[in-house]
PDB file of N, CA and C in Angstrom:
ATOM      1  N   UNK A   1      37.544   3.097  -2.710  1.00  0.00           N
ATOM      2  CA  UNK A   1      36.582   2.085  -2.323  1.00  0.00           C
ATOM      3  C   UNK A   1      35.183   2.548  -2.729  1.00  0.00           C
ATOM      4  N   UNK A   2      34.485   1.388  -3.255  1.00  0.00           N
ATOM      5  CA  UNK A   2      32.853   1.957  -3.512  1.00  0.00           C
ATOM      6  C   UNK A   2      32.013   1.989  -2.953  1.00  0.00           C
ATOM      7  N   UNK A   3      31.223   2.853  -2.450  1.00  0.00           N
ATOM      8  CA  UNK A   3      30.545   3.284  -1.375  1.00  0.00           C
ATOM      9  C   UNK A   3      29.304   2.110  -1.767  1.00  0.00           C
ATOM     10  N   UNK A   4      28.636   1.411  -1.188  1.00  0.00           N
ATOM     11  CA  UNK A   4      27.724   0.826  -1.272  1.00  0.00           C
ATOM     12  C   UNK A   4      26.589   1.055  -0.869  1.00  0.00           C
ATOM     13  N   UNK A   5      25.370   0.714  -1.355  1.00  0.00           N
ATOM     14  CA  UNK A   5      23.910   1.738  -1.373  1.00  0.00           C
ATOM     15  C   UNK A   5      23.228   1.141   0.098  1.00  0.00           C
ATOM     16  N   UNK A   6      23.193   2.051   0.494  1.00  0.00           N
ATOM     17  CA  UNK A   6      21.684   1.621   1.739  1.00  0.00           C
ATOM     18  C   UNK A   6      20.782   0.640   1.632  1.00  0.00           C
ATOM     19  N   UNK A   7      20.237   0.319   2.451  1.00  0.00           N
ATOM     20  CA  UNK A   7      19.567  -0.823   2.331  1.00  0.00           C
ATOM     21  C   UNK A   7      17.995  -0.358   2.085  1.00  0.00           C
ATOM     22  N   UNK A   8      17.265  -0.713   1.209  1.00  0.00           N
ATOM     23  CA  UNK A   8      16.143  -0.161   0.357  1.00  0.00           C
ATOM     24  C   UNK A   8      15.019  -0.816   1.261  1.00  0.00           C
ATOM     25  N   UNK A   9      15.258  -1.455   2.712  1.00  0.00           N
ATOM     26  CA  UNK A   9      13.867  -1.972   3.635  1.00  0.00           C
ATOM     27  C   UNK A   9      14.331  -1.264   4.973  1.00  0.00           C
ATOM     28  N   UNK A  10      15.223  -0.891   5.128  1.00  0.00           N
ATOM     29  CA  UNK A  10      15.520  -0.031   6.685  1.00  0.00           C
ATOM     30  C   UNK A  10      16.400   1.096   6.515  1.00  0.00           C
ATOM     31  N   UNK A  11      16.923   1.493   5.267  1.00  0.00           N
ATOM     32  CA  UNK A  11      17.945   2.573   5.064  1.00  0.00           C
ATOM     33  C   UNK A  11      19.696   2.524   5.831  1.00  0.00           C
ATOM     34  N   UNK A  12      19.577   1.060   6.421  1.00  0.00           N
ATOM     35  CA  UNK A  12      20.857   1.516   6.945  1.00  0.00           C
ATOM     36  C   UNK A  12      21.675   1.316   5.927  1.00  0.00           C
ATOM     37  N   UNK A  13      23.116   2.006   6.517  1.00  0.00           N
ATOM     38  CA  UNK A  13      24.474   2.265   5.889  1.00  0.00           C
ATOM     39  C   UNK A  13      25.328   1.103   5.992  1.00  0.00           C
ATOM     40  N   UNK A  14      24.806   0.105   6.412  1.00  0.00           N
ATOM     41  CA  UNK A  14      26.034  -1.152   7.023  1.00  0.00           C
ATOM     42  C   UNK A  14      25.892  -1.944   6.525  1.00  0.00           C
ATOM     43  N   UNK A  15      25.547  -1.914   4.787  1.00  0.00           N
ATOM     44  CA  UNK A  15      25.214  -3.429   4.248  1.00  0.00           C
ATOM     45  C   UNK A  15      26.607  -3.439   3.400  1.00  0.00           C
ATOM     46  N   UNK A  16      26.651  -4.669   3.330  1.00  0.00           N
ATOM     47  CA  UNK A  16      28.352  -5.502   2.781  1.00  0.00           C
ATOM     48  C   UNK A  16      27.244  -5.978   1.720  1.00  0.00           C
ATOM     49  N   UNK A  17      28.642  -6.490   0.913  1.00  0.00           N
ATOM     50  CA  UNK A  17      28.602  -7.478  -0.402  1.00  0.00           C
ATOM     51  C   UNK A  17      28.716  -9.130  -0.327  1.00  0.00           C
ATOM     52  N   UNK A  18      27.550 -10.259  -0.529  1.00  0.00           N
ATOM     53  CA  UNK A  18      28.052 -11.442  -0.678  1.00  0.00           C
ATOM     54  C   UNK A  18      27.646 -12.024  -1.854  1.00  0.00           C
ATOM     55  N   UNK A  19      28.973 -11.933  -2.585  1.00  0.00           N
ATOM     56  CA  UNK A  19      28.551 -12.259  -3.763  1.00  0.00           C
ATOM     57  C   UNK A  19      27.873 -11.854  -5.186  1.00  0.00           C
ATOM     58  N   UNK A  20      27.138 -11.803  -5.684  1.00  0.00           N
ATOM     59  CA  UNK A  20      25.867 -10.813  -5.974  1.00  0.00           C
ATOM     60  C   UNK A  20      25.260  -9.998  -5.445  1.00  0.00           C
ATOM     61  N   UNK A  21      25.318 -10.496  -4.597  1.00  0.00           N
ATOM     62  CA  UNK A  21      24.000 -10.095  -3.516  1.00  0.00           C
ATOM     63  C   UNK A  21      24.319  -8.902  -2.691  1.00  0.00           C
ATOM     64  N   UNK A  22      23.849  -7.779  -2.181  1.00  0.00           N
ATOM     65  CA  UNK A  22      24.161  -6.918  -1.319  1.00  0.00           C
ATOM     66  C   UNK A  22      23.116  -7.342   0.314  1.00  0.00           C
ATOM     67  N   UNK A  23      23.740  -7.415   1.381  1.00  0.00           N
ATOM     68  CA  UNK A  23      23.280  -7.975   2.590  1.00  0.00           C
ATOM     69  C   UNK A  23      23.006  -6.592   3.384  1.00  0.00           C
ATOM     70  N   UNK A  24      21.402  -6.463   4.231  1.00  0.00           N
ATOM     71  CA  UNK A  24      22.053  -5.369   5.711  1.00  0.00           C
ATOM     72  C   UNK A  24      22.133  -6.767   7.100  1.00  0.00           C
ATOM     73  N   UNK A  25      23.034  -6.293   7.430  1.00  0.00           N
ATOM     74  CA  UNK A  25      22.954  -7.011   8.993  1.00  0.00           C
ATOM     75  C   UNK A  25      21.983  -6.953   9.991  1.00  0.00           C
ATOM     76  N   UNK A  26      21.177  -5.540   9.626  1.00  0.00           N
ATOM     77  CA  UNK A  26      20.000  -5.472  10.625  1.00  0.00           C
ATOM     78  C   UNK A  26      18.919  -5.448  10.805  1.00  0.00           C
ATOM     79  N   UNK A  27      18.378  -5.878   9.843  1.00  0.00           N
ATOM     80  CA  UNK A  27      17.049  -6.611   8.950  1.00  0.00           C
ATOM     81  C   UNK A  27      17.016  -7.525   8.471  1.00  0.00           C
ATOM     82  N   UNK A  28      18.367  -8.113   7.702  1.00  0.00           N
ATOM     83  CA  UNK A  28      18.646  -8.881   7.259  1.00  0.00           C
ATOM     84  C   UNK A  28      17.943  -9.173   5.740  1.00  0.00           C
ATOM     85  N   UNK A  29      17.621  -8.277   5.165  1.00  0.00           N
ATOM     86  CA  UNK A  29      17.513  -8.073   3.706  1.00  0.00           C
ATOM     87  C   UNK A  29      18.372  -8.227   2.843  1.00  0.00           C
ATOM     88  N   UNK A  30      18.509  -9.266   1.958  1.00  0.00           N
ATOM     89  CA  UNK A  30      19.064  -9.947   0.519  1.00  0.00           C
ATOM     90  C   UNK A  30      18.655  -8.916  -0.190  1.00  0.00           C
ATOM     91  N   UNK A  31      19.133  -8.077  -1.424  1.00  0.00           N
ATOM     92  CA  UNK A  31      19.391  -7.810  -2.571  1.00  0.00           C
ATOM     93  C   UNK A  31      20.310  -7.430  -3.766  1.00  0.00           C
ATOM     94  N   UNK A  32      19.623  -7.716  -4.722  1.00  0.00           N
ATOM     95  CA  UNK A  32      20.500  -7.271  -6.470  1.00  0.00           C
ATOM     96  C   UNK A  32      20.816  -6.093  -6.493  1.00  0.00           C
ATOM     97  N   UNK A  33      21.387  -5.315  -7.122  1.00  0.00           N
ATOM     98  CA  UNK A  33      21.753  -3.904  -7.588  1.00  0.00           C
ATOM     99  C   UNK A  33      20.490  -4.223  -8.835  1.00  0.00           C
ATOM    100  N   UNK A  34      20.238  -5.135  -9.575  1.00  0.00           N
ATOM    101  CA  UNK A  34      19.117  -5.193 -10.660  1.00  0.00           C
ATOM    102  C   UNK A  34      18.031  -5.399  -9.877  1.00  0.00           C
ATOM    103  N   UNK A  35      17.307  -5.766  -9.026  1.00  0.00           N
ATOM    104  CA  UNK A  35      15.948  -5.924  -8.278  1.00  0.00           C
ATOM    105  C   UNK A  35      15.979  -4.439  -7.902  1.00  0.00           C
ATOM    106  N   UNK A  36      16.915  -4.103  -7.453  1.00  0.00           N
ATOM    107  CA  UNK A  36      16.310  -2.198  -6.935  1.00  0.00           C
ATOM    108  C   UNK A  36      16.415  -1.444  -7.782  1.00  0.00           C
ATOM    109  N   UNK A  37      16.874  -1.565  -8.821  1.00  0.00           N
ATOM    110  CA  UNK A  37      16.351  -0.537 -10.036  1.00  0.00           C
ATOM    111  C   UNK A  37      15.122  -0.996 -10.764  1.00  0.00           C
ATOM    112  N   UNK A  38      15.013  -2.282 -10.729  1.00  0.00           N
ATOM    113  CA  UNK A  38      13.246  -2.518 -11.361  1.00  0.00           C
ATOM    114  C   UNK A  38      12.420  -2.354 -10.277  1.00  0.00           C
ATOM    115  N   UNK A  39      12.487  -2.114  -9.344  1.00  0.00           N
ATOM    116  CA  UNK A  39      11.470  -2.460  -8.362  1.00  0.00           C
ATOM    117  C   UNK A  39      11.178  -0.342  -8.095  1.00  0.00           C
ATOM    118  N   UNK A  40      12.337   0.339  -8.519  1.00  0.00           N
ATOM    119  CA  UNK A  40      11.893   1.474  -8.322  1.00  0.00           C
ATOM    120  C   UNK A  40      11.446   2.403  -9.671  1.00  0.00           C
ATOM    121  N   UNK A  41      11.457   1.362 -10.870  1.00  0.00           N
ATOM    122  CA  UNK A  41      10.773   1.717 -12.182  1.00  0.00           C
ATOM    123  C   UNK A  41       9.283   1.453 -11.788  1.00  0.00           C
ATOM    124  N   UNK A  42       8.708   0.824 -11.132  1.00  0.00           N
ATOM    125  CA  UNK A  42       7.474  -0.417 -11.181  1.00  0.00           C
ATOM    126  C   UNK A  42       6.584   0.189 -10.416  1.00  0.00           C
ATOM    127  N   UNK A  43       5.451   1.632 -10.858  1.00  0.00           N
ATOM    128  CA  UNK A  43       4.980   1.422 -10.214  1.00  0.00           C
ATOM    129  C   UNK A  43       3.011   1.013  -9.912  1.00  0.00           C
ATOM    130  N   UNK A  44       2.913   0.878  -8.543  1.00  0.00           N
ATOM    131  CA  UNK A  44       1.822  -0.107  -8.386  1.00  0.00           C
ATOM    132  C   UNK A  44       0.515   0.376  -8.671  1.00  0.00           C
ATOM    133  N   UNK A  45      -0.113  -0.479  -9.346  1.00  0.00           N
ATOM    134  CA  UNK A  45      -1.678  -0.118  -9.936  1.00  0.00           C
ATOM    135  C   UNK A  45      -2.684  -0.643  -9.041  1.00  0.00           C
ATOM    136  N   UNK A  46      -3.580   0.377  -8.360  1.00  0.00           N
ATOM    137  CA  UNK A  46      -4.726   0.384  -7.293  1.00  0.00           C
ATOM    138  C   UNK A  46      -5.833  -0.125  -8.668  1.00  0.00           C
ATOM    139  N   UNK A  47      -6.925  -1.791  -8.018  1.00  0.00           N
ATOM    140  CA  UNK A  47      -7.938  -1.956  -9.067  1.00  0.00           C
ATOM    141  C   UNK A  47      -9.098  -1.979  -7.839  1.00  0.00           C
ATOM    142  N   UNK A  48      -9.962  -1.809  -8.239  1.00  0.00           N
ATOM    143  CA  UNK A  48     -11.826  -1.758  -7.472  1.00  0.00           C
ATOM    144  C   UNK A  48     -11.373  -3.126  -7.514  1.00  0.00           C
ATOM    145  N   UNK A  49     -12.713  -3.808  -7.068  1.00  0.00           N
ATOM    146  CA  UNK A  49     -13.344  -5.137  -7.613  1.00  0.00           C
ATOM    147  C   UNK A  49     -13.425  -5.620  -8.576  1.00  0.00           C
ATOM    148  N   UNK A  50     -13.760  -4.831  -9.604  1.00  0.00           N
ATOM    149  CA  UNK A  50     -14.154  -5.187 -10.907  1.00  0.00           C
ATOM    150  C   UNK A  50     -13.448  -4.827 -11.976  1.00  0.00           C
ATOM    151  N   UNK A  51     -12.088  -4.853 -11.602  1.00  0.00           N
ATOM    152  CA  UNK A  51     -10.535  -4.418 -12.047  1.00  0.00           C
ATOM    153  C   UNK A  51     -10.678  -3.233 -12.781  1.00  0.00           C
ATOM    154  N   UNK A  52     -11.847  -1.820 -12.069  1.00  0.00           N
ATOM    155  CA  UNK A  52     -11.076  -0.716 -12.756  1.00  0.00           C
ATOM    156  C   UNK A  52      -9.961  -0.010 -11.770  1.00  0.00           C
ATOM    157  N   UNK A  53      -9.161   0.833 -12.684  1.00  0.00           N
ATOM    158  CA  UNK A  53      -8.465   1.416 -12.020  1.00  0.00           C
ATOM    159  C   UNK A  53      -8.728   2.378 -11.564  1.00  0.00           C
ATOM    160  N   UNK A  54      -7.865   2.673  -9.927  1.00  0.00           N
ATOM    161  CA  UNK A  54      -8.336   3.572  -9.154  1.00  0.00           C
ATOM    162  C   UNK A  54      -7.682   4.813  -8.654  1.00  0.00           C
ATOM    163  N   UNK A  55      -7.366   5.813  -9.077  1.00  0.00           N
ATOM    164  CA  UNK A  55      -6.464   7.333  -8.401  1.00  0.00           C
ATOM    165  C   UNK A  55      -6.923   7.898  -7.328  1.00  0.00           C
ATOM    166  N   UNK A  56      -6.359   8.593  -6.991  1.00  0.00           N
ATOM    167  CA  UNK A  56      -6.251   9.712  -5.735  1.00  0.00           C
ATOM    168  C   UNK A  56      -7.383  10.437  -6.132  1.00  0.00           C
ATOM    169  N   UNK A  57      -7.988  10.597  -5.671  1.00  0.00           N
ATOM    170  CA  UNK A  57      -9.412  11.326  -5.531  1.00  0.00           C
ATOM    171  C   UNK A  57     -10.724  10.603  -6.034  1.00  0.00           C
ATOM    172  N   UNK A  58     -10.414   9.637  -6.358  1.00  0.00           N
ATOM    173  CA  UNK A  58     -11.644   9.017  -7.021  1.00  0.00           C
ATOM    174  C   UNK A  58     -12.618   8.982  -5.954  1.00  0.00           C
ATOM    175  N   UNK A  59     -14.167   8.856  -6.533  1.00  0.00           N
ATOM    176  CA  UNK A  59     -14.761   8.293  -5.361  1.00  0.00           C
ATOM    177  C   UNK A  59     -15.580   6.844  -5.650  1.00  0.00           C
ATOM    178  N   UNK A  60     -15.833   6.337  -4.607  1.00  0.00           N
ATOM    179  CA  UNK A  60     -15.730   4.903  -4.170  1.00  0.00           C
ATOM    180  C   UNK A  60     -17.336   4.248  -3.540  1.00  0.00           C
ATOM    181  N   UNK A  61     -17.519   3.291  -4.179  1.00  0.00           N
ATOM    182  CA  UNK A  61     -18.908   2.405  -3.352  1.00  0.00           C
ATOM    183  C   UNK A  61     -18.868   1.314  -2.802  1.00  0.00           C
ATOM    184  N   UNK A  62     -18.879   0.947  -1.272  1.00  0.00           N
ATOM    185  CA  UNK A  62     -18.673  -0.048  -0.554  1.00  0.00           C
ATOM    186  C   UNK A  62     -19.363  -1.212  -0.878  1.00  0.00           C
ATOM    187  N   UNK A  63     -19.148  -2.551  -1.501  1.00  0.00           N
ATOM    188  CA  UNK A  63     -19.501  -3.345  -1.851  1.00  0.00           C
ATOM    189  C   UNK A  63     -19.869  -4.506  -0.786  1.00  0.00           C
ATOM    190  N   UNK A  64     -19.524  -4.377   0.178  1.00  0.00           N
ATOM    191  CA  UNK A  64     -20.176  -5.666   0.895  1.00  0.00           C
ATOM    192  C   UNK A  64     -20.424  -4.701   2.863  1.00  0.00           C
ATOM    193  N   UNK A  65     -21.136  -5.067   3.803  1.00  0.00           N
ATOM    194  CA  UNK A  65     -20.886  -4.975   4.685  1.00  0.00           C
ATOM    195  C   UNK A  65     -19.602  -5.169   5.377  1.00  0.00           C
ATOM    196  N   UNK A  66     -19.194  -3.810   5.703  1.00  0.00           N
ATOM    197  CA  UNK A  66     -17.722  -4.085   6.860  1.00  0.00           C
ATOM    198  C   UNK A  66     -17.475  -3.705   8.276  1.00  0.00           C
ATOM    199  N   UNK A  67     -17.560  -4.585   9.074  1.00  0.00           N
ATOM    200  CA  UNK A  67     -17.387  -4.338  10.291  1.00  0.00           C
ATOM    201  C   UNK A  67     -16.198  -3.664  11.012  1.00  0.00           C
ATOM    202  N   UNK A  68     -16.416  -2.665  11.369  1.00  0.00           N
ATOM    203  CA  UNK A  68     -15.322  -1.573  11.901  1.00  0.00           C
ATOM    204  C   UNK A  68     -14.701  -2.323  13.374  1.00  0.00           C
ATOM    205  N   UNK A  69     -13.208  -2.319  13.158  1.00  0.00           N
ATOM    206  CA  UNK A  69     -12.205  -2.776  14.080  1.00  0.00           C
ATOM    207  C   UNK A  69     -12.094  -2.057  15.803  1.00  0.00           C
ATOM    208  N   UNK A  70     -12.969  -3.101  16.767  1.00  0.00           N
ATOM    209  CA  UNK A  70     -12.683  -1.872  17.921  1.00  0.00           C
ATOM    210  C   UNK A  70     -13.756  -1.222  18.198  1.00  0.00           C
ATOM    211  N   UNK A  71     -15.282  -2.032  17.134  1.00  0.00           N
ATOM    212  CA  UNK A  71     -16.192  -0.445  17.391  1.00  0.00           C
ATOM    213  C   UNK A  71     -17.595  -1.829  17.347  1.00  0.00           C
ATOM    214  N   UNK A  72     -18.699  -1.536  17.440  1.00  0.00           N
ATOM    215  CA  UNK A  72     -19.850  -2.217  17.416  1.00  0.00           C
ATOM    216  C   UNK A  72     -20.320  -1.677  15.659  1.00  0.00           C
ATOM    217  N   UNK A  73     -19.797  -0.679  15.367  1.00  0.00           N
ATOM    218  CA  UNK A  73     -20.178   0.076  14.260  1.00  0.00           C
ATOM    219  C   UNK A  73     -19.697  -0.532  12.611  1.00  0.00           C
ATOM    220  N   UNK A  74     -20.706  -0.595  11.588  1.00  0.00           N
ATOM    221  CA  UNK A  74     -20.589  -1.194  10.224  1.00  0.00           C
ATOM    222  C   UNK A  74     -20.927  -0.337   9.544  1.00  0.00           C
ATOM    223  N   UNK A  75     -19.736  -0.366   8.190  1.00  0.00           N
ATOM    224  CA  UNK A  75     -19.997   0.283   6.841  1.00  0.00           C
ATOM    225  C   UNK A  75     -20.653  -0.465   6.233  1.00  0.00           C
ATOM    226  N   UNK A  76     -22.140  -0.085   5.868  1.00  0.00           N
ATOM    227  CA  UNK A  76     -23.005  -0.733   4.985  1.00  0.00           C
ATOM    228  C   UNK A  76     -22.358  -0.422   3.917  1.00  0.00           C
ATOM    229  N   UNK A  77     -23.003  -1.921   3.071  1.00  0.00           N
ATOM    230  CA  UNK A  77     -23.205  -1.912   1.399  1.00  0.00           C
ATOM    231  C   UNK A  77     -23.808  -0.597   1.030  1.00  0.00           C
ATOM    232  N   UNK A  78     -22.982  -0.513  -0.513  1.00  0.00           N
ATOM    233  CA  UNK A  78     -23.721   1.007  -1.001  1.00  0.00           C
ATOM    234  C   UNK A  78     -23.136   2.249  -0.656  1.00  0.00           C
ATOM    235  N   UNK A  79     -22.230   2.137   0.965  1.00  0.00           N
ATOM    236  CA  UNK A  79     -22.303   3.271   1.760  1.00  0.00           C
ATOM    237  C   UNK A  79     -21.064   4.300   0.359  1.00  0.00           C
ATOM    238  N   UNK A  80     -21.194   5.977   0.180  1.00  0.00           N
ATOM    239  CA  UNK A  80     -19.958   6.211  -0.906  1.00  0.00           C
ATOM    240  C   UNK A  80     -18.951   7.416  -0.582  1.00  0.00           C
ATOM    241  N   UNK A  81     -18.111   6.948  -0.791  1.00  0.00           N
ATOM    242  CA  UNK A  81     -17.022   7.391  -0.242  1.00  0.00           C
ATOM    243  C   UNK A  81     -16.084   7.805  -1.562  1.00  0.00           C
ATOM    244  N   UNK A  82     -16.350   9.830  -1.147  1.00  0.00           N
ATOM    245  CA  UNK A  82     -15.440  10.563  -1.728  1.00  0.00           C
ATOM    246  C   UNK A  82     -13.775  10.635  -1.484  1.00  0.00           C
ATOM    247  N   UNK A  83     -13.484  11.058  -2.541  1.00  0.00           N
ATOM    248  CA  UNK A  83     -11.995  11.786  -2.562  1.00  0.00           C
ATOM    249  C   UNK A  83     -10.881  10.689  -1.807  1.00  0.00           C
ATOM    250  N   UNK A  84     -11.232   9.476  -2.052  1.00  0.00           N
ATOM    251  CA  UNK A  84     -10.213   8.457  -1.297  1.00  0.00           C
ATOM    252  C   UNK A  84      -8.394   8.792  -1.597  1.00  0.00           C
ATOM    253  N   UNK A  85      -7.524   8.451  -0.971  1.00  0.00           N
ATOM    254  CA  UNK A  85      -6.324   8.418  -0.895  1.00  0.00           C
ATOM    255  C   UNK A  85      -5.770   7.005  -0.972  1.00  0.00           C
ATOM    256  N   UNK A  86      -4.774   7.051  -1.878  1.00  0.00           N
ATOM    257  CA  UNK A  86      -3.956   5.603  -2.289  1.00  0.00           C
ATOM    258  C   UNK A  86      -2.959   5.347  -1.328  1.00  0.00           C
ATOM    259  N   UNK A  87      -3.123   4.766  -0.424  1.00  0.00           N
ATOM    260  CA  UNK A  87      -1.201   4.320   0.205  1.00  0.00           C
ATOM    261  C   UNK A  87      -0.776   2.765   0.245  1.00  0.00           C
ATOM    262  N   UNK A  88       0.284   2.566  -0.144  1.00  0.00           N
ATOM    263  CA  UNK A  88       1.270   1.385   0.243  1.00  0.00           C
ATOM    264  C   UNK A  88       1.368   0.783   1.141  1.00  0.00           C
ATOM    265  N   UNK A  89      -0.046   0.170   1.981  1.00  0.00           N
ATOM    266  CA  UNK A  89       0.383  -0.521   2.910  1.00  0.00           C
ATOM    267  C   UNK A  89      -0.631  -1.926   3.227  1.00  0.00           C
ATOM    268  N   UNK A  90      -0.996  -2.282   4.318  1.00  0.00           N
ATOM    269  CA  UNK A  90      -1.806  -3.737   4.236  1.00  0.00           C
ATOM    270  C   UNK A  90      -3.642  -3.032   3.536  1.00  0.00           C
ATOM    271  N   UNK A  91      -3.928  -1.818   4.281  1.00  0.00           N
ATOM    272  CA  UNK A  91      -4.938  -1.276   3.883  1.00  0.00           C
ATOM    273  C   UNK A  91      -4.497  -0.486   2.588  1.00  0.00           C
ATOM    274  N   UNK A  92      -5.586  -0.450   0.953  1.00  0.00           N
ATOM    275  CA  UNK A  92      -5.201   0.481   0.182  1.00  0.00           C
ATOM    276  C   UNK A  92      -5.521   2.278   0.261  1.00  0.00           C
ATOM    277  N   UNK A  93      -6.391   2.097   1.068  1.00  0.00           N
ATOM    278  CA  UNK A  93      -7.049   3.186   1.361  1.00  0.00           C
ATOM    279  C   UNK A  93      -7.367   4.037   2.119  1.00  0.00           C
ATOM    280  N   UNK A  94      -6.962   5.214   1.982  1.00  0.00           N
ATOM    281  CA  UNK A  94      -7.155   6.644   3.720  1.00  0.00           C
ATOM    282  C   UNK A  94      -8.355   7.175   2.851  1.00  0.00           C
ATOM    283  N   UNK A  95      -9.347   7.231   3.790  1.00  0.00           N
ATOM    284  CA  UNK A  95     -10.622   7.847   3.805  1.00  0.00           C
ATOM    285  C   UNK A  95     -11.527   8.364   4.993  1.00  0.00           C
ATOM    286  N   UNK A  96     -12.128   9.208   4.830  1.00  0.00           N
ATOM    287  CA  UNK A  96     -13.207   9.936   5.671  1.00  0.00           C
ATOM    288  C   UNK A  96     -14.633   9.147   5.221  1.00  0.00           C
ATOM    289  N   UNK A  97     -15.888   8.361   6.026  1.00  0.00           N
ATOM    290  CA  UNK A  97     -16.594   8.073   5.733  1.00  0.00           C
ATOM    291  C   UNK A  97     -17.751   9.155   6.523  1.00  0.00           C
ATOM    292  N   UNK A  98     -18.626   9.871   6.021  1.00  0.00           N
ATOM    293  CA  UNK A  98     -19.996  10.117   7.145  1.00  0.00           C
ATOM    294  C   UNK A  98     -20.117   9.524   7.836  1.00  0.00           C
ATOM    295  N   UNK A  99     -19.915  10.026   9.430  1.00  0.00           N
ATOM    296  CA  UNK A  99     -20.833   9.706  10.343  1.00  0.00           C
ATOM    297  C   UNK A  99     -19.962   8.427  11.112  1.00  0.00           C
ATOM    298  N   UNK A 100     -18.822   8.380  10.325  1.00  0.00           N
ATOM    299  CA  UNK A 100     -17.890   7.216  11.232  1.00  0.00           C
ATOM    300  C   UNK A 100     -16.264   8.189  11.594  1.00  0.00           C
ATOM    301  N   UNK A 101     -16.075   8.448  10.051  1.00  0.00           N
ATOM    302  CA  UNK A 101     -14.838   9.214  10.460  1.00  0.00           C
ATOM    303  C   UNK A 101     -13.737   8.769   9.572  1.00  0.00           C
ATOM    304  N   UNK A 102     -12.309   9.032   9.959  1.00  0.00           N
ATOM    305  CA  UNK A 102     -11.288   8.229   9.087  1.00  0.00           C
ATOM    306  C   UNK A 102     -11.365   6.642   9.280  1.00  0.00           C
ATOM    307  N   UNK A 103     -11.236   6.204   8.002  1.00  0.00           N
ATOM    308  CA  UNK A 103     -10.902   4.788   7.838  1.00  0.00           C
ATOM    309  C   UNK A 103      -9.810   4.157   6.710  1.00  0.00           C
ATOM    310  N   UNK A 104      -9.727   2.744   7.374  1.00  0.00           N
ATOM    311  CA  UNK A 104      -8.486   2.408   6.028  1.00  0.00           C
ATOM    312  C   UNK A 104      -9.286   1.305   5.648  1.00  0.00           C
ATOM    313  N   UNK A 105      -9.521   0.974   3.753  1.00  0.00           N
ATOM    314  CA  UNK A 105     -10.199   0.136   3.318  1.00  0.00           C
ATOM    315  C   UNK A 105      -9.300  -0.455   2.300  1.00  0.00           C
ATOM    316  N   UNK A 106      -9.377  -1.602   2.292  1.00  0.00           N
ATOM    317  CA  UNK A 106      -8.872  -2.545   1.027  1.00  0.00           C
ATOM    318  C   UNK A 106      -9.896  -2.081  -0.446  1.00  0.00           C
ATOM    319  N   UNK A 107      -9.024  -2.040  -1.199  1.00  0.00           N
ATOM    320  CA  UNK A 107      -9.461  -2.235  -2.810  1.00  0.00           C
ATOM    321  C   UNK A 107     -10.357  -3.159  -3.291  1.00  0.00           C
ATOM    322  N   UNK A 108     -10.054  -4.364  -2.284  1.00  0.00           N
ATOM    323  CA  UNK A 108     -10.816  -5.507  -2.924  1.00  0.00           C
ATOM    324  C   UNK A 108     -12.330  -5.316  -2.705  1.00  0.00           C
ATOM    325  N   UNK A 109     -12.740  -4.584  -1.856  1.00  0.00           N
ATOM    326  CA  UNK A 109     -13.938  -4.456  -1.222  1.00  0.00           C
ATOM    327  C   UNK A 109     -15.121  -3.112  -1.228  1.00  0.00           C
ATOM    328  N   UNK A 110     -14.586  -2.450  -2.643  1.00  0.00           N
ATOM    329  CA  UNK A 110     -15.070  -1.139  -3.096  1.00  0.00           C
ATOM    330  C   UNK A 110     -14.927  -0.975  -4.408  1.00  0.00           C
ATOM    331  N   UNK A 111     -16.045  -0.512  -5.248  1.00  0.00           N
ATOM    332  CA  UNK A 111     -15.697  -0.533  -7.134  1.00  0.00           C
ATOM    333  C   UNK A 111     -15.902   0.952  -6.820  1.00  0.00           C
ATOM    334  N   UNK A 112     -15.283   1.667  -8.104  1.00  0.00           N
ATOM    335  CA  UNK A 112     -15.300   3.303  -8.775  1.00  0.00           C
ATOM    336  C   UNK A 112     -16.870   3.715  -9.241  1.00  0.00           C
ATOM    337  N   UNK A 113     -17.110   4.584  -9.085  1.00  0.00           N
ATOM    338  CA  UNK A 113     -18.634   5.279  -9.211  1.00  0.00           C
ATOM    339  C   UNK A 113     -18.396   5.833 -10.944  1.00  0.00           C
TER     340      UNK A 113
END
């Protein structure tokens, strides 16, 4: 019997076959055996504002006023922010700003120095 692959959004072991399609029961995630091999060739390109591209350490200039979540406190325009970190999630960005501390910033809202 052929062991069938984990499920590539929760890792479980309990996904069956319908059809094409490979199913988990406990997420309930649809996929191809072809969508998870392109999707783990593919990977994702971080752009500034002004569509340059952006790596792990770059450093960064805050383009508009942003009001910090939870706090009375704002990242001014201008404000620049070294050595940023790329991650995969709703925010593109782990960073340390002066004088505020760690923060997570979207791409859309910072160009490359």
């Amino acid at each position: 019997m052929n062991k069938l692959p984990n499920c590539p959004k929760c890792n479980s072991e309990y996904t069956y076959e319908d059809g094409n399609l490979f199913v988990c029961p406990e997420c309930a995630h649809e996929w191809t055996l072809e969508s998870e091999n392109e999707s783990a060739e593919v990977e994702k390109v971080y752009k500034d504002a002004n569509g340059n591209i952006l790596v792990d350490g770059d450093s960064v200039t805050v383009i508009k006023d942003l009001k910090v979540k939870g706090s009375s406190t704002v990242v001014k325009k201008g404000t620049k922010v070294k050595n940023i970190q790329l991650v995969d999630e709703d925010h593109d960005i782990n960073c340390k700003i002066d004088g505020i501390g760690a923060m997570e910033l979207k791409t859309e809202f910072v160009k490359k120095l």
